[in-house]
Protein backbone atom coordinates (compact mmCIF):
# COMPACT_ATOMS: atom_id res chain seq x y z
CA UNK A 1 -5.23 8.52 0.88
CA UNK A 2 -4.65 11.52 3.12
CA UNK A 3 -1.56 13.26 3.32
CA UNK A 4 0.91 10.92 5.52
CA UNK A 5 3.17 14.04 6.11
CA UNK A 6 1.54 17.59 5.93
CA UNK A 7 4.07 20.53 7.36
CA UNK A 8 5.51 23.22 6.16
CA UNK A 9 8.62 21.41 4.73
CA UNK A 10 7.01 18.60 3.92
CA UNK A 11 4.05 17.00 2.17
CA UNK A 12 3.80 13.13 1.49
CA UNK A 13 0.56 11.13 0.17
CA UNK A 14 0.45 8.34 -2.51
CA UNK A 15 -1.91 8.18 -5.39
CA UNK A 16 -4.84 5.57 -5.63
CA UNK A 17 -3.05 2.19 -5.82
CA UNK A 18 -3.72 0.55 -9.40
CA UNK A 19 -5.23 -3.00 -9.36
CA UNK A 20 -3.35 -5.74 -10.85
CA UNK A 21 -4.46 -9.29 -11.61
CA UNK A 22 -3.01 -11.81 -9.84
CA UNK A 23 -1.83 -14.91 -11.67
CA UNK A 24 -2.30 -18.56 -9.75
CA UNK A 25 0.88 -19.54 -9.49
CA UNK A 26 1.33 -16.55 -7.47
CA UNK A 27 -1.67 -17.76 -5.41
CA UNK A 28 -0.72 -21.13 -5.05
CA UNK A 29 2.67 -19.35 -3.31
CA UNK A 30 0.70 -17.64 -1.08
CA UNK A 31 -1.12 -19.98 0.35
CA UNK A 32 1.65 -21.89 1.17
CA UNK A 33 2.94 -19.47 3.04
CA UNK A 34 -0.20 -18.89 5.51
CA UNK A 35 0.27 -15.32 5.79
CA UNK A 36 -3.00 -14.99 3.91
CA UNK A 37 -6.66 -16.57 5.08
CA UNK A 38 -9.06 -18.10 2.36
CA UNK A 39 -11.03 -15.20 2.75
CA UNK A 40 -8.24 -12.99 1.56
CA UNK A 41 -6.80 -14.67 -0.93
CA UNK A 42 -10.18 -15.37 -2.77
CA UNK A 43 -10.33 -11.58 -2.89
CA UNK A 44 -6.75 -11.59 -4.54
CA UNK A 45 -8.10 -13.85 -7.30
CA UNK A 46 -11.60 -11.91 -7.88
CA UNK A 47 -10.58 -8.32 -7.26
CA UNK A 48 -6.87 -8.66 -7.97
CA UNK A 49 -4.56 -6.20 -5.55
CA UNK A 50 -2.63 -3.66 -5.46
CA UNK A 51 0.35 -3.58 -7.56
CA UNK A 52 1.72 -0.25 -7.67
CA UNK A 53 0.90 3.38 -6.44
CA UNK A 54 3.24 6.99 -6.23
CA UNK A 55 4.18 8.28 -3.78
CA UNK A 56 4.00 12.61 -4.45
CA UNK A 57 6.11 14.25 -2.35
CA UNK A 58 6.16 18.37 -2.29
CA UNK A 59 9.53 19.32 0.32
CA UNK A 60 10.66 23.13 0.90
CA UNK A 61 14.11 23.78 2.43
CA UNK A 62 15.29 20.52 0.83
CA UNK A 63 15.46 17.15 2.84
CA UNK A 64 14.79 17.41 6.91
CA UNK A 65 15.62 13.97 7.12
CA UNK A 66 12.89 11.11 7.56
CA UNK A 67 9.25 11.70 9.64
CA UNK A 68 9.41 7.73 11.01
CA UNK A 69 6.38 8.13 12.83
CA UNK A 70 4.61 8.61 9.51
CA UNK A 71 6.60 5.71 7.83
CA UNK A 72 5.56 3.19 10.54
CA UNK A 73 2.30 4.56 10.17
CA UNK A 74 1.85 4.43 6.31
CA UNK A 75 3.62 0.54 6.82
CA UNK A 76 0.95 -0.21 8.88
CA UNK A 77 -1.86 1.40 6.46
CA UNK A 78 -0.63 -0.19 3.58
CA UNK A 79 -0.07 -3.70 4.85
CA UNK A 80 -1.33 -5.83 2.46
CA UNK A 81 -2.77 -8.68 4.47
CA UNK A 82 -5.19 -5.92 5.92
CA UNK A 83 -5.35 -3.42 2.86
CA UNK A 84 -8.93 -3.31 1.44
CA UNK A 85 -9.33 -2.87 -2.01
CA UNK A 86 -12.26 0.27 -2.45
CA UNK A 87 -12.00 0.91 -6.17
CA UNK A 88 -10.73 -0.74 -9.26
């Protein structure tokens, strides 16, 4: 992923996420819930999803404080009802 925060100060991006299986129990939870469509959740039991990532950050001066545009917008990128999983 591309650097969410890239200035002087500050420099934000997270590492590929790593893939992790996901059990059916956990499934069957999900689709109770409805927040996921058939489509999506038969992805979730083929492909698996993300699990875990890190999140490198590089700051100079020490902390500025927090960039929230860049936190709603790595929110939105990393939503996982949307997130599409390119490598595993």
């Amino acid at each position: 992923m591309d650097p969410f925060s890239d200035f002087t100060f500050l420099r934000q991006l997270f590492t590929i996420g790593e893939t992790w299986r996901v059990d059916e129990p956990w499934l069957d939870g999900l689709r109770k819930t409805g927040h996921f469509d058939k489509t999506k959740l038969d992805e979730f039991m083929m492909s698996g999803a993300v699990g875990s990532h890190l999140e490198l950050i590089q700051r100079a001066w020490g902390f500025k404080g927090f960039n929230q545009n860049s936190v709603t917008a790595i929110l939105n990128a990393t939503n996982p009802s949307t997130y599409q999983v390119t490598q595993a």
